[in-house]
C-alpha atoms as a PDB file:
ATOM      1  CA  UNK A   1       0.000   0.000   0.000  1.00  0.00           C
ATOM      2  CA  UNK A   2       1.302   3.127  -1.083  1.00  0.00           C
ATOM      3  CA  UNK A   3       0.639   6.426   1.760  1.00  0.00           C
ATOM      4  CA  UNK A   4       0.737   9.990   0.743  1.00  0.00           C
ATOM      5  CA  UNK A   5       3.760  12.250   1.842  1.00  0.00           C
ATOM      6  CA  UNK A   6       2.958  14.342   5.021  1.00  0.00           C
ATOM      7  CA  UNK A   7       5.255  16.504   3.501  1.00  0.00           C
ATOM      8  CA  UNK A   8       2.864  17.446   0.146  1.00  0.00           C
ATOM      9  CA  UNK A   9       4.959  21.002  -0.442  1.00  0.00           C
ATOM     10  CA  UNK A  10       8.296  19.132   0.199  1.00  0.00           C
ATOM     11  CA  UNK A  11       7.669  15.671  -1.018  1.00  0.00           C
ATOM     12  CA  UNK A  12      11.338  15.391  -2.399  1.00  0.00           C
ATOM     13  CA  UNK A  13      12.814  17.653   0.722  1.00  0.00           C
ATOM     14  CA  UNK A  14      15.857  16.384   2.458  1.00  0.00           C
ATOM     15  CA  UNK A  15      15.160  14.245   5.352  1.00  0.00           C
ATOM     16  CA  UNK A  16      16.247  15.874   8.585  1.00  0.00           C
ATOM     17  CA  UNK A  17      17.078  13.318  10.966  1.00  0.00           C
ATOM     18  CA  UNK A  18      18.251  13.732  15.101  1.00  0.00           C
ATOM     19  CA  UNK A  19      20.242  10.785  16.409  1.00  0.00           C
ATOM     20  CA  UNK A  20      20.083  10.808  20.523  1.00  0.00           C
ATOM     21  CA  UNK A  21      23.158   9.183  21.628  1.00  0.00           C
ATOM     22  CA  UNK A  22      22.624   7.552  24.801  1.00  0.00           C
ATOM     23  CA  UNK A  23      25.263   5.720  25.675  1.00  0.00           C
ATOM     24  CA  UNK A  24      27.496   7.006  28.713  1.00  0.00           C
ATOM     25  CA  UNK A  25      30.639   7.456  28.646  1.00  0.00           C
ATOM     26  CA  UNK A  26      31.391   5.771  26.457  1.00  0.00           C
ATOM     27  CA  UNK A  27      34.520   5.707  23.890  1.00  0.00           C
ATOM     28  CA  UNK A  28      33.119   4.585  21.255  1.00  0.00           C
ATOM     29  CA  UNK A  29      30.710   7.440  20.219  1.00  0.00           C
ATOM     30  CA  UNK A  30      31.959   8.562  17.512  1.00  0.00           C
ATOM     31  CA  UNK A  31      32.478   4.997  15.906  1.00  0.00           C
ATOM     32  CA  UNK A  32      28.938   4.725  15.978  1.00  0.00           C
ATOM     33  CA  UNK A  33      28.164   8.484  15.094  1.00  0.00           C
ATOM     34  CA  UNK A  34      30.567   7.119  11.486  1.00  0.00           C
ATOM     35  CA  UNK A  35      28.184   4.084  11.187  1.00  0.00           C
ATOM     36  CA  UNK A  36      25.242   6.033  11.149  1.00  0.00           C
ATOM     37  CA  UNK A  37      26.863   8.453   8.569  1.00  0.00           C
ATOM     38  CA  UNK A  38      28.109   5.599   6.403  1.00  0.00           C
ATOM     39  CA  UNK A  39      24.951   3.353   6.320  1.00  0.00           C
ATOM     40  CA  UNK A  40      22.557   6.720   5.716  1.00  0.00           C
ATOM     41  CA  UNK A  41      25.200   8.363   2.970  1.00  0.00           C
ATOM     42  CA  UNK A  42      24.812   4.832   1.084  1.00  0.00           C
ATOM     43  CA  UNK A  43      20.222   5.193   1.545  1.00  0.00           C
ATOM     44  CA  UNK A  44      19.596   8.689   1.997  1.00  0.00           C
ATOM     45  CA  UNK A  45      22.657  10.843   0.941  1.00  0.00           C
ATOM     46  CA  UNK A  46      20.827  14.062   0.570  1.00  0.00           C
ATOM     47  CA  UNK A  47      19.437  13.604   4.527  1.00  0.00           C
ATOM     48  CA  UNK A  48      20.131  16.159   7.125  1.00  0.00           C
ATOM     49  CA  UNK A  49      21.987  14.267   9.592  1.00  0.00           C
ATOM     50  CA  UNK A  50      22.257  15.745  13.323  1.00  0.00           C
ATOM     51  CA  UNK A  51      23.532  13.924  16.291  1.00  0.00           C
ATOM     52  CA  UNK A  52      22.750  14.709  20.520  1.00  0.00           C
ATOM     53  CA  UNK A  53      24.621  13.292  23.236  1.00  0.00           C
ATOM     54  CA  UNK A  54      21.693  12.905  25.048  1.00  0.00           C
ATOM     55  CA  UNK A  55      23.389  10.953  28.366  1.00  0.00           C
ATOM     56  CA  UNK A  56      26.569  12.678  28.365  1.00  0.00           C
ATOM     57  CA  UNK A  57      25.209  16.114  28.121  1.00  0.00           C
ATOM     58  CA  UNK A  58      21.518  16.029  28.320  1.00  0.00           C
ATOM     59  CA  UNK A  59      21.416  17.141  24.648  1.00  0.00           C
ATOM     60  CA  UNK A  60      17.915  17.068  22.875  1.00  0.00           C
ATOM     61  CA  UNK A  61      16.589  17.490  19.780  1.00  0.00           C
ATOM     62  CA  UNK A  62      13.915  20.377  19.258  1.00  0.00           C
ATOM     63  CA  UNK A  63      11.353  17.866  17.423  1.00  0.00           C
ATOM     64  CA  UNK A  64       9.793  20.752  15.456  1.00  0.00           C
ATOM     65  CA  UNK A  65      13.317  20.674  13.513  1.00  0.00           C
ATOM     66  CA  UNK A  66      13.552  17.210  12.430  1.00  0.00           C
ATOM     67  CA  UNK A  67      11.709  14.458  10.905  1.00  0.00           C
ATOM     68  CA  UNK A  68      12.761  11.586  12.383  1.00  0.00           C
ATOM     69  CA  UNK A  69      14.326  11.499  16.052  1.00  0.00           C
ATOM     70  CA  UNK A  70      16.328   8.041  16.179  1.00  0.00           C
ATOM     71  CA  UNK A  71      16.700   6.482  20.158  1.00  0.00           C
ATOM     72  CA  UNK A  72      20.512   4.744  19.695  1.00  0.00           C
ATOM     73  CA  UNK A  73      21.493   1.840  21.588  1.00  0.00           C
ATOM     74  CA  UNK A  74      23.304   2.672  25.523  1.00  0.00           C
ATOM     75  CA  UNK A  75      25.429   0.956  27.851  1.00  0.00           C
ATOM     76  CA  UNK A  76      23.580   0.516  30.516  1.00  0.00           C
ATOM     77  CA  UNK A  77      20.449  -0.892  32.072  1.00  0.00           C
ATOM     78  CA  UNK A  78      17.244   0.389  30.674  1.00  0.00           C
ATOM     79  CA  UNK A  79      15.547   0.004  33.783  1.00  0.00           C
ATOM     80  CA  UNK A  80      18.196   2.063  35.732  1.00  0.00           C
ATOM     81  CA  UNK A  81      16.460   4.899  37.228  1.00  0.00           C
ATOM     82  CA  UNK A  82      19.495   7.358  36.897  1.00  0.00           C
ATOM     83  CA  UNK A  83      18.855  10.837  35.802  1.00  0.00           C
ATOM     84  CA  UNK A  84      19.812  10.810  32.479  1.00  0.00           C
ATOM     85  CA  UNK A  85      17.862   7.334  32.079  1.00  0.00           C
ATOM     86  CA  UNK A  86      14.654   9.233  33.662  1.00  0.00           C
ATOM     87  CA  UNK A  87      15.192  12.645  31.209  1.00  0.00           C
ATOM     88  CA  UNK A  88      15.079  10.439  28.194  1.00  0.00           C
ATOM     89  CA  UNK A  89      11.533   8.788  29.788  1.00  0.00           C
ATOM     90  CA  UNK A  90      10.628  12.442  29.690  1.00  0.00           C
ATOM     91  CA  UNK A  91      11.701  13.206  26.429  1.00  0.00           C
ATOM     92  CA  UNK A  92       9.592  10.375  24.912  1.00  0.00           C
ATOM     93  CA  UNK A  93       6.531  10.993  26.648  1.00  0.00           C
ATOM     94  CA  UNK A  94       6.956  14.958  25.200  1.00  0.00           C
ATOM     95  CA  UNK A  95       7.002  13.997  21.908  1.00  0.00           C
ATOM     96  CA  UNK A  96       4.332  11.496  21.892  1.00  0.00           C
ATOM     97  CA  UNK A  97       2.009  14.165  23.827  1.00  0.00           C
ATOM     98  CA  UNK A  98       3.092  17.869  22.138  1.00  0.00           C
ATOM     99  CA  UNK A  99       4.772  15.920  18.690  1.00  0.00           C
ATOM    100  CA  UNK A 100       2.113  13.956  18.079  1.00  0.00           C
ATOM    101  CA  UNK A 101       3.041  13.430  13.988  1.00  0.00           C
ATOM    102  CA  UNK A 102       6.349  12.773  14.887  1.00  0.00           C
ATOM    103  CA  UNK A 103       8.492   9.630  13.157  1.00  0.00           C
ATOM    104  CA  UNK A 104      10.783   8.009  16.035  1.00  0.00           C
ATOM    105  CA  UNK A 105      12.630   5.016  15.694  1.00  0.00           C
ATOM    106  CA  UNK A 106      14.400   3.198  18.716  1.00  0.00           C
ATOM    107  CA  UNK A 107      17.280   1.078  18.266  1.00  0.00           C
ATOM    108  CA  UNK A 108      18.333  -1.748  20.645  1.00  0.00           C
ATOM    109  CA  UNK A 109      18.273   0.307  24.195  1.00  0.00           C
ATOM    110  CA  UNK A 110      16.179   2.884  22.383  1.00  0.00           C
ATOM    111  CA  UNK A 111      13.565  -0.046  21.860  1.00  0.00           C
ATOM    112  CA  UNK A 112      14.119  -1.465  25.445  1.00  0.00           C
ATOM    113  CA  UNK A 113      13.445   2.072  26.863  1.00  0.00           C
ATOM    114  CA  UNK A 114      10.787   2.814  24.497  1.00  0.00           C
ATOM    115  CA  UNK A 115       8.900  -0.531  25.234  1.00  0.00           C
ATOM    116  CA  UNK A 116       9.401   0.359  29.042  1.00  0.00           C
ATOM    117  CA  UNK A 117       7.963   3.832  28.980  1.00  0.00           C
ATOM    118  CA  UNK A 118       5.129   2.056  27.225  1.00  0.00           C
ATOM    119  CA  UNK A 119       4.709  -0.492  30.191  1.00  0.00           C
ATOM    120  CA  UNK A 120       6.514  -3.246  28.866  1.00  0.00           C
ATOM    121  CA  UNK A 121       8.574  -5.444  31.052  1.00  0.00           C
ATOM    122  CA  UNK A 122      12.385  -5.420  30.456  1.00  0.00           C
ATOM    123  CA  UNK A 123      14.423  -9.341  31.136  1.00  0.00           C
ATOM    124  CA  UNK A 124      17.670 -10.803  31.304  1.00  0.00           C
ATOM    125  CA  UNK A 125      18.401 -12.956  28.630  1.00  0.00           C
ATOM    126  CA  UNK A 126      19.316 -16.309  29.331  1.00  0.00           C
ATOM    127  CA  UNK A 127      21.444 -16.221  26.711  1.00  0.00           C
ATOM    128  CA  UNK A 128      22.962 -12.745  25.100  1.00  0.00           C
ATOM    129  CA  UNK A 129      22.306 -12.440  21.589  1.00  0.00           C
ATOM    130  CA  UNK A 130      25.462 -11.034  19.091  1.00  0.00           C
ATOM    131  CA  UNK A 131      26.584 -10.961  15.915  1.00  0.00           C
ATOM    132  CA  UNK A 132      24.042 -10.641  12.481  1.00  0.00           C
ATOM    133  CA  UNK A 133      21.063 -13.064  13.317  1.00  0.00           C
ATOM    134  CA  UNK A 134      17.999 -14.125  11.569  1.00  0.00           C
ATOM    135  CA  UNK A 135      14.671 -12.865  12.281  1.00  0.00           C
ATOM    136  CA  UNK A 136      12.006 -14.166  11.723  1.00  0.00           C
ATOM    137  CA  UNK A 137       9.025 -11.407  10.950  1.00  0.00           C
ATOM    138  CA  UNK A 138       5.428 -11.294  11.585  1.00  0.00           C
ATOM    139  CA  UNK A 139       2.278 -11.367   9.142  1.00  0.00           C
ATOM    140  CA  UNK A 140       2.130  -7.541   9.235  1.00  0.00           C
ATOM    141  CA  UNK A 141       5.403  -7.476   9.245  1.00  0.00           C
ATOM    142  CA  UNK A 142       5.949  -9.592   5.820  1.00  0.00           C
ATOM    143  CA  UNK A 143       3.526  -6.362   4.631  1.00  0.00           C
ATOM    144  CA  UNK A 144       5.807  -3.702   6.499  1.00  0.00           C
ATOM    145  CA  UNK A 145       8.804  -5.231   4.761  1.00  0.00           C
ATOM    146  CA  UNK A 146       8.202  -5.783   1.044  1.00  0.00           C
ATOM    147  CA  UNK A 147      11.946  -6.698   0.343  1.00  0.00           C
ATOM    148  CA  UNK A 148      11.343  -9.418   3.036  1.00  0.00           C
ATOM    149  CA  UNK A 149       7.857 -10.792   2.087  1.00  0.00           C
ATOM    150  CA  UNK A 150       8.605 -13.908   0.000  1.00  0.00           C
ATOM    151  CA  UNK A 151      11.114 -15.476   2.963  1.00  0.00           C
ATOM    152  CA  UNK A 152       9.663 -13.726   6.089  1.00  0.00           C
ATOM    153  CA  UNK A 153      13.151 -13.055   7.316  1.00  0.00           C
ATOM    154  CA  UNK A 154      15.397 -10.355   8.059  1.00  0.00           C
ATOM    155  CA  UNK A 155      19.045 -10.497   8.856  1.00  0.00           C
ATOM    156  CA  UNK A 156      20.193  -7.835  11.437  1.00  0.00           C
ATOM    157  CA  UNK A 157      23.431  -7.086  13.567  1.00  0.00           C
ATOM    158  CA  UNK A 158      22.671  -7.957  17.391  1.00  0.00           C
ATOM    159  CA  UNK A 159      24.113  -6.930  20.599  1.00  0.00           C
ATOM    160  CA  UNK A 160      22.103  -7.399  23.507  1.00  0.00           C
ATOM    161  CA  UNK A 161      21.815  -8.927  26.869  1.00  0.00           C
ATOM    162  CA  UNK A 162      18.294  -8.101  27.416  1.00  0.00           C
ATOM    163  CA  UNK A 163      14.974  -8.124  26.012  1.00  0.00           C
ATOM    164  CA  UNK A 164      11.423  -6.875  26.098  1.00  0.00           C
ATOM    165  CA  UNK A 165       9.058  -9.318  27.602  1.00  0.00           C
ATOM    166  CA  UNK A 166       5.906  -9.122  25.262  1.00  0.00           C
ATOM    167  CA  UNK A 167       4.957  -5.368  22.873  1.00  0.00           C
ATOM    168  CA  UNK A 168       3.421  -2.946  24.763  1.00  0.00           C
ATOM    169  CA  UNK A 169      -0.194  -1.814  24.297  1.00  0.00           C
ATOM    170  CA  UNK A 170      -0.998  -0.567  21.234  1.00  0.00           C
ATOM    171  CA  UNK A 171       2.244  -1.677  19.780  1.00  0.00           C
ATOM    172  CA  UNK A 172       2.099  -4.366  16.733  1.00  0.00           C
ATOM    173  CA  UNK A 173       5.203  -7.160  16.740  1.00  0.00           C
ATOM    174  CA  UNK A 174       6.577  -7.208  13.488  1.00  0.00           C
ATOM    175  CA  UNK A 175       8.909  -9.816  14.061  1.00  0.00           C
ATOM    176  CA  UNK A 176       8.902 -12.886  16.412  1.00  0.00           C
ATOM    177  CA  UNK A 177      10.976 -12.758  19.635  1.00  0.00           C
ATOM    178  CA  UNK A 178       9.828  -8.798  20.708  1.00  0.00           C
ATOM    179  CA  UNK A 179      12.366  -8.077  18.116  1.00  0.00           C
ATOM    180  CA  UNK A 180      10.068  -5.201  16.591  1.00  0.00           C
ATOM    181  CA  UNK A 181       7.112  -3.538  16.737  1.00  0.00           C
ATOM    182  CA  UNK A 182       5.421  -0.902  15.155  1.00  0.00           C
ATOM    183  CA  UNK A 183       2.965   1.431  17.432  1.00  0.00           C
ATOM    184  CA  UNK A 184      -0.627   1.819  16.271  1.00  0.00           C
ATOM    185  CA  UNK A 185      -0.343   5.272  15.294  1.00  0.00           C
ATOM    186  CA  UNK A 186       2.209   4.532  12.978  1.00  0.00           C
ATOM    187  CA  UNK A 187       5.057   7.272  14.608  1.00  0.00           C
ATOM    188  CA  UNK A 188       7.121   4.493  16.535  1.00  0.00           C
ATOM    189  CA  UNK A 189       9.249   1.855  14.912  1.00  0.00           C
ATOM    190  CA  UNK A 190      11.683  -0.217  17.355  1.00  0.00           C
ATOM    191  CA  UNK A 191      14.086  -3.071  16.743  1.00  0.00           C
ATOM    192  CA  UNK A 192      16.508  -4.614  19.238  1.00  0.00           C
ATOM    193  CA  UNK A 193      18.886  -5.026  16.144  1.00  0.00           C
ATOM    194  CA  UNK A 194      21.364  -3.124  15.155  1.00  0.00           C
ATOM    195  CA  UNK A 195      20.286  -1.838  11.596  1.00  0.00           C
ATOM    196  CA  UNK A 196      22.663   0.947  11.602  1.00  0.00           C
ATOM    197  CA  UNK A 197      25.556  -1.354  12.582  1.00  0.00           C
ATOM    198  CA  UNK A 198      27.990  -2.784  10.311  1.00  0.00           C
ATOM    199  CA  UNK A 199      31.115  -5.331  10.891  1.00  0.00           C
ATOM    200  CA  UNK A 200      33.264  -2.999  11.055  1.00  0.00           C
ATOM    201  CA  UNK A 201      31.325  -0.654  14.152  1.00  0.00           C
ATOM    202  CA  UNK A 202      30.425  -4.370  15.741  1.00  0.00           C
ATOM    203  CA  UNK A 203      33.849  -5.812  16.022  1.00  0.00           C
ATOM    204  CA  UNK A 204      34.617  -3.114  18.377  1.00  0.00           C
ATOM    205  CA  UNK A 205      32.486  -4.907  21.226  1.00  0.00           C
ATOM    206  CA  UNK A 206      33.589  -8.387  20.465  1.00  0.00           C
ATOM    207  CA  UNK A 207      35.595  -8.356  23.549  1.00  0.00           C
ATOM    208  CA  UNK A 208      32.427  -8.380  25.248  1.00  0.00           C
ATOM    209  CA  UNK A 209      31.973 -12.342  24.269  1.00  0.00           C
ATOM    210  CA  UNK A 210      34.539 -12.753  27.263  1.00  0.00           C
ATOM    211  CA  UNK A 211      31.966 -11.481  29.757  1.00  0.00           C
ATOM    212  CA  UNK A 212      28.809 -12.540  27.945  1.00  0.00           C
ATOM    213  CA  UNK A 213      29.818 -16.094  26.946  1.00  0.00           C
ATOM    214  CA  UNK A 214      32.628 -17.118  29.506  1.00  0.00           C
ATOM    215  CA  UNK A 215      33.902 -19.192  26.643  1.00  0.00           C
ATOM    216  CA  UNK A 216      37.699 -18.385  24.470  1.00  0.00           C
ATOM    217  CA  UNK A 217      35.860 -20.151  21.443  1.00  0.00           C
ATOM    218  CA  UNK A 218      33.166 -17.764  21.373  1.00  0.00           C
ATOM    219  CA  UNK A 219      35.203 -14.835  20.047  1.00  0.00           C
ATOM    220  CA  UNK A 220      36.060 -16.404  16.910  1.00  0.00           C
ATOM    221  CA  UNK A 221      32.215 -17.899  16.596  1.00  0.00           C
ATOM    222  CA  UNK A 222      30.967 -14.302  16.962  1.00  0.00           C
ATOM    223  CA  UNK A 223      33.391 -12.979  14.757  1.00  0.00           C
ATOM    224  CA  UNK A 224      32.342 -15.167  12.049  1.00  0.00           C
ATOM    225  CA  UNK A 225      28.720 -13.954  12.559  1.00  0.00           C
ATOM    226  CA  UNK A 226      29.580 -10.143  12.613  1.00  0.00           C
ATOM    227  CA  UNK A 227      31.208 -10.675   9.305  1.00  0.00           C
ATOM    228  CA  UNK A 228      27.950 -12.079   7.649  1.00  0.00           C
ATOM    229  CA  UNK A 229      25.411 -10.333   5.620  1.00  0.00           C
ATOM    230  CA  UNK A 230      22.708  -8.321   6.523  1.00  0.00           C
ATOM    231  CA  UNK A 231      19.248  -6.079   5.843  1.00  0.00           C
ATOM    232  CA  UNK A 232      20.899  -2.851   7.568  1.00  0.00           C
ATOM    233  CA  UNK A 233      20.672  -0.726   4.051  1.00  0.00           C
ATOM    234  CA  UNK A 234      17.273  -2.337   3.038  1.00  0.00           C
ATOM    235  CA  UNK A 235      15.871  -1.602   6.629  1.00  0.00           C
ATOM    236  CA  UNK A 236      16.989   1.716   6.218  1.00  0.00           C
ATOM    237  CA  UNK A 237      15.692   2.352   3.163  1.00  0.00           C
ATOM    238  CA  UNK A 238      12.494   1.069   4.491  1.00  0.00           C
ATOM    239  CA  UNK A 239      12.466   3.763   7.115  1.00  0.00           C
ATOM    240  CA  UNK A 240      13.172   6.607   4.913  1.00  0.00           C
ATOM    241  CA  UNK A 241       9.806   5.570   2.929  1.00  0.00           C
ATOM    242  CA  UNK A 242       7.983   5.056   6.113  1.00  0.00           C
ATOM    243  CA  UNK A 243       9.020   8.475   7.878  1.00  0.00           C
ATOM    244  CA  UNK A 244       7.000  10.139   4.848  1.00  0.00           C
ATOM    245  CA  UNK A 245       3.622   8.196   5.725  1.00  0.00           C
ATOM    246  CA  UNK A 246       0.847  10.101   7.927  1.00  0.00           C
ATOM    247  CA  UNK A 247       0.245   8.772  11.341  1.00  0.00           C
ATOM    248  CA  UNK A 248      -2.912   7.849  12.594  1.00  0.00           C
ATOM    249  CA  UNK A 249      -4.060   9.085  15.851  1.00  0.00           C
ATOM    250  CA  UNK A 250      -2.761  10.670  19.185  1.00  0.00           C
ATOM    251  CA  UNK A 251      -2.435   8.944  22.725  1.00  0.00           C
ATOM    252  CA  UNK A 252       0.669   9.719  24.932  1.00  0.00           C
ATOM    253  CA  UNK A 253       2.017   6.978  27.681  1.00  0.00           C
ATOM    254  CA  UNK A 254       1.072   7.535  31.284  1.00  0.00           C
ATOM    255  CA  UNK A 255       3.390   8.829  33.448  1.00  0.00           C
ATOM    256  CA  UNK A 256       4.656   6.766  35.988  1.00  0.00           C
ATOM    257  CA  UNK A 257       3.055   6.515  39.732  1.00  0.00           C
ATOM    258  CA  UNK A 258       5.434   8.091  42.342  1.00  0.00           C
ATOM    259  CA  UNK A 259       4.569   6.189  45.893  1.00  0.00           C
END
């Protein structure tokens, strides 16, 4: 199905897109600030690309500005209730309620804090998932997906040690395994892949099979798996068509009670 731009005047307008960095501290920001640029420069070269260090310095995006407002992946525990972790809540639940229109996407923490702010329940994985991995998609999400209809799978980057329990209300999954959903007013997209990742951003966290896996023969396993092929440009792609498509209502996420 085919949805008209929101954008009528500007249908061919450069896409302006914020990317909220959330990850603390850490060293390898601007690694994945160059992924982003690299995998969006191949899709979308003429897009407007603007990034925040939202945990390190409480940077936001002014959503009138942009199009799309992309949640990155963090470092830490989505259900931490540190400051920074509690201004992005707010920041969500502004946009939902004054941006209605908006077009955010969440992206591994981004969809694990998204999904939480929504009432879902955040878990430990039994075992942490890394390394390009096959998903397997959803009815609606074979028709959210063209590229992906005929096998029902799409190939992502992964690196994660937790996962959402079950979609929120009034989110749709469009892949098995809470891997992601699409909310009913069409504004929110998640995935707890890594669609912006490629082998060359992953590698730099393979030392993290040490922790995750407690196992020497894991490394070269994982490595093997980052080096695989994946959906990261089609996904991409996808996104830029979907940002242009009209939402379809307005509801905003309670805030949370304070005993």
């Amino acid at each position: 199905m085919l949805y008209p731009s929101p954008f009528p005047e500007a249908e061919d307008a450069p896409l302006r897109i914020a990317v909220c960095l959330n990850s603390y501290r850490s060293r390898f920001l601007q690694a994945v600030e160059a992924s982003y640029v690299r995998v969006l420069g191949r899709v979308a070269p003429d897009a407007e690309l603007t990034f925040f260090e939202s945990a390190n310095k409480g940077e936001f995006p002014e959503p009138s500005q942009f199009d799309l407002i992309v949640m990155a992946g963090a470092n830490v525990d989505p259900r931490a209730s540190w400051d920074f972790v509690l201004e992005i809540h707010g920041f969500i639940r502004t946009i939902v309620a004054q941006y209605p229109d908006k077009k955010v996407v969440g992206i591994c923490w981004g969809h694990q804090t998204i999904s939480r702010v929504f009432g879902a329940d955040i878990l430990d994985m039994d075992v942490p998932e890394m390394g390009v991995t096959s998903i397997n998609l959803t009815k609606q999400g074979r028709k959210f997906f063209p590229h992906a209809a005929a096998t029902g799978v799409v190939r992502l980057q992964q690196h994660h040690r937790r996962e959402v329990a079950a979609a929120p209300a009034r989110f749709t999954p469009l892949a098995h395994g809470s891997q992601i959903f699409l909310n009913d007013n069409n504004t929110i997209l998640t995935f707890q892949g890594h669609p912006e990742k490629d082998a060359q951003t992953a590698l730099l966290r393979l030392h993290d099979t040490t922790q995750w896996y407690g196992d020497e023969k894991a490394s070269a396993r994982i490595e093997a798996q980052i080096a695989m092929g994946h959906d990261g440009d089609a996904i991409w792609k996808r996104i830029m068509r979907w940002v242009r498509e009209p939402s379809r209502g307005l509801y905003a996420p309670k805030a949370p009670q304070r005993s």
